[in-house]
Every structure is written in C-alpha cells, then in structure tokens.
N, C-alpha and C. Protein backbone atom coordinates (compact mmCIF):
# COMPACT_ATOMS: atom_id res chain seq x y z
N UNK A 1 56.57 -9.63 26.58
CA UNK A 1 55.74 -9.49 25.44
C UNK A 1 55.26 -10.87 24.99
N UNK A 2 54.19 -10.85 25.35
CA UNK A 2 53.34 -12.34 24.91
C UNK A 2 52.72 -12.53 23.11
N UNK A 3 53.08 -13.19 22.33
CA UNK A 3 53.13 -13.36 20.82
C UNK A 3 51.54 -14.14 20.82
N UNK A 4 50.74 -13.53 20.02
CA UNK A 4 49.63 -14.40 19.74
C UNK A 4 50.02 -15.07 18.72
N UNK A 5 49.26 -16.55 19.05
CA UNK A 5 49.43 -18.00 18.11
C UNK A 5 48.44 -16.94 16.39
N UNK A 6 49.48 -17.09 15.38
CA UNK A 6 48.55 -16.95 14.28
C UNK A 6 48.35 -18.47 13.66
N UNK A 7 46.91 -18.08 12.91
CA UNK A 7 46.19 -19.29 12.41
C UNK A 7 44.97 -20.05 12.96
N UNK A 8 44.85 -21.11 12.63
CA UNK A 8 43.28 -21.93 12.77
C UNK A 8 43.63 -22.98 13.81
N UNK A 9 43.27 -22.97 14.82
CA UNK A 9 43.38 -24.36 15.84
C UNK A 9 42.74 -25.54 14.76
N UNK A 10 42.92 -26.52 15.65
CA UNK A 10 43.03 -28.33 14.72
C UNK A 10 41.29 -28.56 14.78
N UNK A 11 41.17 -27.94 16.03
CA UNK A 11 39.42 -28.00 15.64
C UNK A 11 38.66 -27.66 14.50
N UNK A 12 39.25 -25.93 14.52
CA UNK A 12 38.71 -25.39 13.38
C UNK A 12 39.04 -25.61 11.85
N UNK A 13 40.12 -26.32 11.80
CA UNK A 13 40.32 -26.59 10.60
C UNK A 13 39.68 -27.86 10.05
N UNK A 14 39.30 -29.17 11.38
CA UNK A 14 38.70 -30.23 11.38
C UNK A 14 36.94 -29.62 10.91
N UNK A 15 36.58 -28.89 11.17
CA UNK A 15 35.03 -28.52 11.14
C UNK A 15 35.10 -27.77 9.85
N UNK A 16 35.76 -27.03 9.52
CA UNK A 16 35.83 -26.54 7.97
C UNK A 16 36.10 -27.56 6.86
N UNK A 17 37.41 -28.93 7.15
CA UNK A 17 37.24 -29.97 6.48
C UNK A 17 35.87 -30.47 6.28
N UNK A 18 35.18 -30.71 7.23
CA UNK A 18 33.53 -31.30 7.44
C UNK A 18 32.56 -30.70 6.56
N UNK A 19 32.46 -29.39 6.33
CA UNK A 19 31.80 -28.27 5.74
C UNK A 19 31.82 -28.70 4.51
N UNK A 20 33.38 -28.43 4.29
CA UNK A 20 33.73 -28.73 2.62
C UNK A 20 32.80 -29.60 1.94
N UNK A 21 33.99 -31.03 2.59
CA UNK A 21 33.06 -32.64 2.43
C UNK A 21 31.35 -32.73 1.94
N UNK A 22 31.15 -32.15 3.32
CA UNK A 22 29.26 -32.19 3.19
C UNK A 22 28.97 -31.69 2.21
N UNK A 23 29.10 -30.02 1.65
CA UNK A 23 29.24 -29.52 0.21
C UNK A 23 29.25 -29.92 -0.85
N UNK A 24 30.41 -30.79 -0.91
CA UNK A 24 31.18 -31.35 -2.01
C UNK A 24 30.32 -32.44 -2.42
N UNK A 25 29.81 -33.16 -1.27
CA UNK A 25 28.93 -34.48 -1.39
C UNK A 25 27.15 -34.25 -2.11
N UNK A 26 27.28 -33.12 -1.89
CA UNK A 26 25.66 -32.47 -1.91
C UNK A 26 25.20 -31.67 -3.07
N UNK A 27 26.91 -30.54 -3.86
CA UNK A 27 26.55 -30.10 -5.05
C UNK A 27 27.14 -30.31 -5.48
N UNK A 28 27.77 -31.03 -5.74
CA UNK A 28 28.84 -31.15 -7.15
C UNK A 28 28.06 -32.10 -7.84
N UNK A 29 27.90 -33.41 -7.75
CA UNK A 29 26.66 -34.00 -8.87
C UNK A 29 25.82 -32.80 -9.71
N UNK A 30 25.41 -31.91 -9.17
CA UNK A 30 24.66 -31.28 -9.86
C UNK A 30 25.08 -30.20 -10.66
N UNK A 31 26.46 -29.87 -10.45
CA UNK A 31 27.67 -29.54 -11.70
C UNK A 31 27.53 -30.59 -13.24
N UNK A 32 27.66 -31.74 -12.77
CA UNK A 32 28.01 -32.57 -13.75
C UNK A 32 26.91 -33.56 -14.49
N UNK A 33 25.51 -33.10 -14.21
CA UNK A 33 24.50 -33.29 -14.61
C UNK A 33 23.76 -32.45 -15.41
N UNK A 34 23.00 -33.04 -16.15
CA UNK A 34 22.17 -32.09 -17.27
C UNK A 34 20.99 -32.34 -16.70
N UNK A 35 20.42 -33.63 -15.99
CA UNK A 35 19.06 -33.93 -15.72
C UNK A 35 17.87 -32.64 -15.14
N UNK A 36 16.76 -32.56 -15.64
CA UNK A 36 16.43 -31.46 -15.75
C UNK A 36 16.43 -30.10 -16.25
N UNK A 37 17.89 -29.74 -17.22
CA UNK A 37 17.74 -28.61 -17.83
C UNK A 37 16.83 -28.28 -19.14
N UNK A 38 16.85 -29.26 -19.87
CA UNK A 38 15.34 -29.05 -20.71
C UNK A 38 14.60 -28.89 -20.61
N UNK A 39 13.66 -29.36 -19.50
CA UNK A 39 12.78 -28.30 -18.85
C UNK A 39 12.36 -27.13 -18.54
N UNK A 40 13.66 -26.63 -18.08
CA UNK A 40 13.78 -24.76 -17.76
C UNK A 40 14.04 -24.80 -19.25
N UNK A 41 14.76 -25.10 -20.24
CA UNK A 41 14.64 -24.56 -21.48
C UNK A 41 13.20 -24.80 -22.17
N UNK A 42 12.86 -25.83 -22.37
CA UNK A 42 11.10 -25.74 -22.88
C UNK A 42 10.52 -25.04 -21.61
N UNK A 43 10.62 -24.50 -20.63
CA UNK A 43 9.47 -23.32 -19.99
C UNK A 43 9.70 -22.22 -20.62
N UNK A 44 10.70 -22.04 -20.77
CA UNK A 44 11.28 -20.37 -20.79
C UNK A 44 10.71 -20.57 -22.78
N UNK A 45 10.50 -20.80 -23.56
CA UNK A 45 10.52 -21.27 -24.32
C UNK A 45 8.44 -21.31 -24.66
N UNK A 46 8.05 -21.82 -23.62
CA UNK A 46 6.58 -21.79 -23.58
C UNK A 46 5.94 -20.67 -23.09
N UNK A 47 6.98 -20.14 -22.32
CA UNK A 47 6.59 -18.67 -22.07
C UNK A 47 6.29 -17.91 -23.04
N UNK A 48 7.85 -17.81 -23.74
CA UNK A 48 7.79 -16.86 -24.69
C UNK A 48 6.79 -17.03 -25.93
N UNK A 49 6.46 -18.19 -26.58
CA UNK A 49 5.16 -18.60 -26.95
C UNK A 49 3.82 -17.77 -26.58
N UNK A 50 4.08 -18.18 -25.09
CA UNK A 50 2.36 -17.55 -24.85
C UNK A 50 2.85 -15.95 -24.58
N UNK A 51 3.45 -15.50 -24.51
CA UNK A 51 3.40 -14.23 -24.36
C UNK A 51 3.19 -13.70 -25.50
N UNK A 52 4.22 -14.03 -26.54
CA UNK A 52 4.03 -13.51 -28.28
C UNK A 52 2.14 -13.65 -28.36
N UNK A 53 1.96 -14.87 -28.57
CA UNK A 53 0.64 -14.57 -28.58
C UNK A 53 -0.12 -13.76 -28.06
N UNK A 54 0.04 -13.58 -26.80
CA UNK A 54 -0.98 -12.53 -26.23
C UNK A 54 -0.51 -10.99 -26.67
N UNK A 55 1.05 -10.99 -26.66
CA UNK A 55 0.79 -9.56 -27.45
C UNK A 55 0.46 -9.44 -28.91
N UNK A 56 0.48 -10.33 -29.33
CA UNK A 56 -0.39 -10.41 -30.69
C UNK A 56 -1.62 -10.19 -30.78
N UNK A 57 -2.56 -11.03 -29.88
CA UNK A 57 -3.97 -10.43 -29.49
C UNK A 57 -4.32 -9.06 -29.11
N UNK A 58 -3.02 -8.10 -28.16
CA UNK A 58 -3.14 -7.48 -28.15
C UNK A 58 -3.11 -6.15 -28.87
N UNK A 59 -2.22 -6.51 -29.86
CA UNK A 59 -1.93 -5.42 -30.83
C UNK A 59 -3.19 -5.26 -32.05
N UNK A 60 -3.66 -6.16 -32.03
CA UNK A 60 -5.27 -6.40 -33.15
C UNK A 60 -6.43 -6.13 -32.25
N UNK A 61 -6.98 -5.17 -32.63
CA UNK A 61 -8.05 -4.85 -31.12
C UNK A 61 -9.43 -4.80 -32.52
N UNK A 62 -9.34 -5.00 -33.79
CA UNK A 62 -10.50 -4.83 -34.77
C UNK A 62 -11.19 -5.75 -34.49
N UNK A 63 -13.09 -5.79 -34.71
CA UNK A 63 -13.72 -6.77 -34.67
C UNK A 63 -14.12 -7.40 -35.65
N UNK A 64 -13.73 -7.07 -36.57
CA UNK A 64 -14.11 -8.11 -37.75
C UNK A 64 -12.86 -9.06 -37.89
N UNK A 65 -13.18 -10.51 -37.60
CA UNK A 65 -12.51 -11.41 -37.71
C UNK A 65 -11.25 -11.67 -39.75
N UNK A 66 -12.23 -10.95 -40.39
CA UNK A 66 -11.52 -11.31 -41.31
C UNK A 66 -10.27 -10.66 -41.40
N UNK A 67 -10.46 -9.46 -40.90
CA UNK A 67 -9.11 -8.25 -40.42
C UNK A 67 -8.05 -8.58 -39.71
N UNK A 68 -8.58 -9.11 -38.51
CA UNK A 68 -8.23 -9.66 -37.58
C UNK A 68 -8.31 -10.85 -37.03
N UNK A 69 -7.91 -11.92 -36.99
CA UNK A 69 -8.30 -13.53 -36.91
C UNK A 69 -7.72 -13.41 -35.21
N UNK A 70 -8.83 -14.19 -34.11
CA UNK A 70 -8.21 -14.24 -32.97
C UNK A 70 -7.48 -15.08 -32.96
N UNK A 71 -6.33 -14.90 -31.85
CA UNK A 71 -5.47 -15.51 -31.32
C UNK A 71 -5.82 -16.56 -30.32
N UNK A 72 -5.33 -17.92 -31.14
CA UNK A 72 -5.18 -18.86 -29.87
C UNK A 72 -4.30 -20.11 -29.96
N UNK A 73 -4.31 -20.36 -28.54
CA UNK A 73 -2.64 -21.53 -28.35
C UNK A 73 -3.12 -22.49 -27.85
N UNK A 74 -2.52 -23.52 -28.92
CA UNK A 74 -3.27 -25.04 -28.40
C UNK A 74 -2.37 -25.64 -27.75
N UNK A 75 -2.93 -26.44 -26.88
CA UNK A 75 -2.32 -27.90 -25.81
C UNK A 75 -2.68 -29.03 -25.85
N UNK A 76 -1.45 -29.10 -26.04
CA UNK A 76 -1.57 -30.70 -26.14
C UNK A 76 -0.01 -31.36 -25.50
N UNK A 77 0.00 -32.80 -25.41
CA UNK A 77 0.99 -33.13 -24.46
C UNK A 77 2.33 -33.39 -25.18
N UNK A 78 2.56 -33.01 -26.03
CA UNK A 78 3.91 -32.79 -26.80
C UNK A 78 3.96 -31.28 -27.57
N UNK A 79 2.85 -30.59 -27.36
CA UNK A 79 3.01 -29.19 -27.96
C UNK A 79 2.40 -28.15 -27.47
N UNK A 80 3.10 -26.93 -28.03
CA UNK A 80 2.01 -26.07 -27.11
C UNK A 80 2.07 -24.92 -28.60
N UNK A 81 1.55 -24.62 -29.12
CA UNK A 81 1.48 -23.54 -30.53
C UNK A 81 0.26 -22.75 -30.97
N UNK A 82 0.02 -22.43 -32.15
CA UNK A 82 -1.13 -21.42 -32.41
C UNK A 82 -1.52 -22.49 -33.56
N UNK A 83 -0.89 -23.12 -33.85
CA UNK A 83 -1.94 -24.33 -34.56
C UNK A 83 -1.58 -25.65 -34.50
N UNK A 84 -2.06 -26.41 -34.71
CA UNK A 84 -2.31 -28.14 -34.13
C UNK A 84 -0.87 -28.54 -35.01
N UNK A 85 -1.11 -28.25 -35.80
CA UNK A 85 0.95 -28.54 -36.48
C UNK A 85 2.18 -28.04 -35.65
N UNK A 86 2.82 -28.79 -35.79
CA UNK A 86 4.13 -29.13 -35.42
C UNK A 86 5.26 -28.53 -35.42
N UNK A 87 5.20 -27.43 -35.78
CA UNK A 87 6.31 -26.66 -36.62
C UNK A 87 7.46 -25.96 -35.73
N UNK A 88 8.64 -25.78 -36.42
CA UNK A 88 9.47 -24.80 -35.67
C UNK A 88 9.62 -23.44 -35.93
N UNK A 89 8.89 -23.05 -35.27
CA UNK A 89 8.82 -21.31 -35.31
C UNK A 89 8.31 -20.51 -34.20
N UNK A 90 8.74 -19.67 -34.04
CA UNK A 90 8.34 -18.47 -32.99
C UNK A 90 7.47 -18.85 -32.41
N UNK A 91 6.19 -19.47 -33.00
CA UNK A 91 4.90 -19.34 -32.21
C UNK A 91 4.46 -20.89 -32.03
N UNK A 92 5.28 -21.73 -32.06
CA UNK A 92 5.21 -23.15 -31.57
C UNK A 92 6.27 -23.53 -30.41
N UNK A 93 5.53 -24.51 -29.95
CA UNK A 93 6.96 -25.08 -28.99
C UNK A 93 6.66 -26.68 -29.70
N UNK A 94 7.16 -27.37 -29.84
CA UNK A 94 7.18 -28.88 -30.27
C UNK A 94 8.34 -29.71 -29.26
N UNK A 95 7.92 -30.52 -28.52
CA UNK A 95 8.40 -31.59 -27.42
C UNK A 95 8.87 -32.69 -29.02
N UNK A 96 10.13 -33.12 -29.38
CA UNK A 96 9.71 -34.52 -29.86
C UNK A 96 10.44 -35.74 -29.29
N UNK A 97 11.21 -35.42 -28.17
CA UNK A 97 11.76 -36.57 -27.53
C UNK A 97 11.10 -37.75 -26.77
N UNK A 98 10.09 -36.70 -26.15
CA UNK A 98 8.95 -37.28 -25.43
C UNK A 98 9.29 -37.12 -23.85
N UNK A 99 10.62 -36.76 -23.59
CA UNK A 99 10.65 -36.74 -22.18
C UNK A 99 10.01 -36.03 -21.01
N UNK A 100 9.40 -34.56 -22.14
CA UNK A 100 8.68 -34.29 -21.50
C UNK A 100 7.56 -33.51 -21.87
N UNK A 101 6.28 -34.03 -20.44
CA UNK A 101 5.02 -34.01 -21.15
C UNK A 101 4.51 -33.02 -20.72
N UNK A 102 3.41 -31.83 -21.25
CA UNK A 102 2.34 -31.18 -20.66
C UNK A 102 0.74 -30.93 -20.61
N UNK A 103 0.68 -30.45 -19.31
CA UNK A 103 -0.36 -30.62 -19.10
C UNK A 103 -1.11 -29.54 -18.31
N UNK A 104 -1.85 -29.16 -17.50
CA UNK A 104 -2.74 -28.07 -17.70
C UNK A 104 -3.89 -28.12 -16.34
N UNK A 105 -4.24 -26.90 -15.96
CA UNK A 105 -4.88 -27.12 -14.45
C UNK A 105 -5.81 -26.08 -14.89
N UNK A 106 -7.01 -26.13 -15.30
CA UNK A 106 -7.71 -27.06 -15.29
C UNK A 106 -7.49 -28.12 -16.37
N UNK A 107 -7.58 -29.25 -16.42
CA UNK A 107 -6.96 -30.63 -16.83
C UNK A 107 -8.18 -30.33 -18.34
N UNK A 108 -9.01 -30.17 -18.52
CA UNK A 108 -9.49 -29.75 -20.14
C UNK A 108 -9.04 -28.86 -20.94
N UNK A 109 -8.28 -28.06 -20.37
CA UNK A 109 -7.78 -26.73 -21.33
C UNK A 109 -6.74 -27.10 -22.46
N UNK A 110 -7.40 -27.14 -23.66
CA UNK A 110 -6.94 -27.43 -24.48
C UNK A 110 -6.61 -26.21 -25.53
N UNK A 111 -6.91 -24.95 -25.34
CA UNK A 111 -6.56 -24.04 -26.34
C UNK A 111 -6.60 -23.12 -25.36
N UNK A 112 -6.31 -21.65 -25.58
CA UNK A 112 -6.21 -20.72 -25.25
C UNK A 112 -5.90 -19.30 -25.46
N UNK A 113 -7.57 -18.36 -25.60
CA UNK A 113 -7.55 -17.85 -26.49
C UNK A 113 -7.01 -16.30 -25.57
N UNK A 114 -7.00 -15.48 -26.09
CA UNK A 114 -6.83 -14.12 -25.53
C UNK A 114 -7.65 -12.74 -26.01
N UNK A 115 -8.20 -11.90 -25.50
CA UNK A 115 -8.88 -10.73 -25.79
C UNK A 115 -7.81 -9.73 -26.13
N UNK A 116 -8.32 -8.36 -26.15
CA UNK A 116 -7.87 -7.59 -26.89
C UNK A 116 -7.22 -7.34 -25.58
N UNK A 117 -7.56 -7.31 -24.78
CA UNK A 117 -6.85 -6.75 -22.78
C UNK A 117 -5.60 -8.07 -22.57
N UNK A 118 -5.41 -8.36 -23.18
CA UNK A 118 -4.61 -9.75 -22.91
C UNK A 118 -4.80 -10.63 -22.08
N UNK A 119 -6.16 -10.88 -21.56
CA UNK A 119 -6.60 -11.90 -20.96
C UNK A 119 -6.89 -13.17 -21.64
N UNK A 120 -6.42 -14.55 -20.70
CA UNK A 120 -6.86 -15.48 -21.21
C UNK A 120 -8.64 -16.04 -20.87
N UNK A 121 -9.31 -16.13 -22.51
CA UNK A 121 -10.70 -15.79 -21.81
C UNK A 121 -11.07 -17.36 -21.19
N UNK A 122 -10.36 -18.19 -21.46
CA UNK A 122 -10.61 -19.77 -20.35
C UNK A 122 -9.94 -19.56 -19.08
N UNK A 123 -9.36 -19.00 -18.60
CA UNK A 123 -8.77 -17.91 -17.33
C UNK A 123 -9.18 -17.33 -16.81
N UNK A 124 -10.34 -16.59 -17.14
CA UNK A 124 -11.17 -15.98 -16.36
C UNK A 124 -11.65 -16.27 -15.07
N UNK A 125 -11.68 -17.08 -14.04
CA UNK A 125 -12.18 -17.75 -12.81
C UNK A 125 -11.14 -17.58 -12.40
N UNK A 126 -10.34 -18.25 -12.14
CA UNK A 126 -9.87 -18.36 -11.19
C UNK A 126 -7.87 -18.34 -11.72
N UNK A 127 -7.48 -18.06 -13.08
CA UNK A 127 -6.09 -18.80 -13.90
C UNK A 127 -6.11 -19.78 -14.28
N UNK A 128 -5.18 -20.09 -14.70
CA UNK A 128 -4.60 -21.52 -15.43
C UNK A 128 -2.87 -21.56 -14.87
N UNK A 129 -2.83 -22.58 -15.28
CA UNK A 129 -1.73 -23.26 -14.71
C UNK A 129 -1.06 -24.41 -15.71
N UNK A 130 0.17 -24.17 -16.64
CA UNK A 130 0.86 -25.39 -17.43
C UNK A 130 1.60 -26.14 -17.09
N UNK A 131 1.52 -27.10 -16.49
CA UNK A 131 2.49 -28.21 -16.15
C UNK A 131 3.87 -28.72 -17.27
N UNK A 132 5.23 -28.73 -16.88
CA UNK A 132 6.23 -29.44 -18.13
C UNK A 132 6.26 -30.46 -16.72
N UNK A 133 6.23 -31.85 -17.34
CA UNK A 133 6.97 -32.36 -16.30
C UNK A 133 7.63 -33.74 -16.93
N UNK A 134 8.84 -33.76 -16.61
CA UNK A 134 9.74 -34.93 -16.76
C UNK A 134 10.53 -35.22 -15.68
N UNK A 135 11.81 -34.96 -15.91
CA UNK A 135 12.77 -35.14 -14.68
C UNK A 135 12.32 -34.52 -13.54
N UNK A 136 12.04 -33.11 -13.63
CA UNK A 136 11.70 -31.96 -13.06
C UNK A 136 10.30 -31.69 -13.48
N UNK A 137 9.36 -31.32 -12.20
CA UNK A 137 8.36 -30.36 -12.61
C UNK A 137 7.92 -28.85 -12.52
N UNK A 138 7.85 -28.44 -13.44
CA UNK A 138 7.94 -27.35 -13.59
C UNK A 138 6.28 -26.36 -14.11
N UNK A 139 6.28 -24.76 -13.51
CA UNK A 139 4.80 -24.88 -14.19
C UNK A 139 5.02 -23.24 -14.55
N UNK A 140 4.15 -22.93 -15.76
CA UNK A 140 3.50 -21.12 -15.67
C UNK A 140 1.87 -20.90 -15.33
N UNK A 141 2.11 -19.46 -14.72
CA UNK A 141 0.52 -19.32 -14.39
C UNK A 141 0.74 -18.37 -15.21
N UNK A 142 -1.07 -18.72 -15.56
CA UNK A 142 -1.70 -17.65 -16.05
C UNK A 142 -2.70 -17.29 -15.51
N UNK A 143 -2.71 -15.68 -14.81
CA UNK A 143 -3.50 -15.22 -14.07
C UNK A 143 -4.46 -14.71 -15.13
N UNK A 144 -6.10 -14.84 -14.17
CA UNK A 144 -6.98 -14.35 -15.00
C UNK A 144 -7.54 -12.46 -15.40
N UNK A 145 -6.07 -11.69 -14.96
CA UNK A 145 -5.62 -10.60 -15.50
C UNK A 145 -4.84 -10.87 -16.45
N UNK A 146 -4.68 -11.68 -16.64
CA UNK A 146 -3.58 -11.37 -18.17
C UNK A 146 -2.12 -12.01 -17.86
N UNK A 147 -1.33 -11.80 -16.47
CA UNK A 147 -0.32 -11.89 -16.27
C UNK A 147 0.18 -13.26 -16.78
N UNK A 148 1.13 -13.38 -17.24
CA UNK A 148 1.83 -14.67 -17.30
C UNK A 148 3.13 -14.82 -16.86
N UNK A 149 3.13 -16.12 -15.94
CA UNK A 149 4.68 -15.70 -15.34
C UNK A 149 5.02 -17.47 -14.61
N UNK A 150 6.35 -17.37 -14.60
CA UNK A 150 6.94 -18.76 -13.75
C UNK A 150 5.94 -18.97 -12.65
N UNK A 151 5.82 -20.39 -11.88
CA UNK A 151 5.23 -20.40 -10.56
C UNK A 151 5.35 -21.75 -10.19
C-alpha cells in the first residue's frame, strides 16, 4: 500500500509566496491611501445635483415662466449649482479646497438647462461631458436623450 505525500511541494509553495509578495506590493498602498476618494465623492455628488435638477424640470411641464421658472445648472471650475452662489444645499455642489477642478466637453458650457423631456437643451448634438479632475480624473455624460450617467 503506497501512501500519497499530503500537501504543497517547495515549488508550489515558493510560487504562491511570489503571488502573495507581488499582491502585497501592488494593493496594499491603496488600502492606506485616501488619494483620489474625493473625487468619486464630488462625482457621485454632481450627479445627484444634475439629476435633481432635471427631475425638477421635469416635474414643471407649464409654460408660463412665472409658474414655472426653468431649470438650470451652472459651471464653473469650483462649482456646479442652479445659481452662481455658493451654497450648501441639495442643489449645489461647491469645491472649496481647490483640489479639484471642473470642466466640461464642450469646453464653453457654462450652464445647463433642461426641457420638460429631461433633455439637456446645450446637449442636443452630440452630449456633454463633466470633467472632476485632481488626483484622479473622473467624468459624467450627458447624453443628448436626457440620460445622465458615470463614463
């Protein structure tokens, strides 16, 4: 009766050491780093911004402006909100560290308004596109259906 060897030959345990190592060398810094998470927090953050807005546009479908005042979100490279002030609330985002800046494809889009369909009507051609970029760059599209989403 011949006994099979149990366990890992010296090879295999040498090549799984290696594995580890390489691993270990490659993600763990990025355990113990923050660099870049403000970013994903001001996107997720600018999202929700432009989305509120557009369902805001969407829920007001009247044409008389005094009833209904349209909706729109300004840009600029420390803010992104529904008016040129600064503020902290739902419908602003305010950068004030400075680390990071945005910006916008096409590179003039400075406001952005929405119809009653939730389209952005400077979107129309072709989308838009918001740049955050600091450590990390990061962007949302806005398709010229309406969609808004990571990309």
């Amino acid at each position: 009766m011949n006994k099979q060897p149990h366990g890992f030959t010296l090879v295999e345990l040498i090549v799984v050491i290696i594995i580890i190592g390489v691993l270990a060398i490659s993600l763990v810094p990025r355990f113990f780093s923050s660099a870049g998470s403000s970013e994903y927090l001001l996107r997720e953050q600018a999202l929700a911004v432009l989305r509120r807005a557009q369902q805001q546009a969407m829920q007001c479908t009247a044409t008389n402006p005094a009833i209904c005042p349209p909706v729109s979100v300004r840009l600029a490279a420390d803010r992104l909100g529904t008016t040129t002030a600064c503020l902290n609330d739902a419908s602003h985002l305010c950068i004030t560290d400075g680390s990071v800046q945005l910006s916008s494809q096409p590179a003039n889009l400075t406001e952005l308004n929405f119809d009653s369909w939730g389209r952005p009507v400077q979107c129309q051609a072709a989308g838009c596109q918001i740049r955050l970029q600091g450590q990390v760059t990061l962007s949302l599209c806005l398709e010229s259906e309406g969609f808004i989403h990571l990309c």
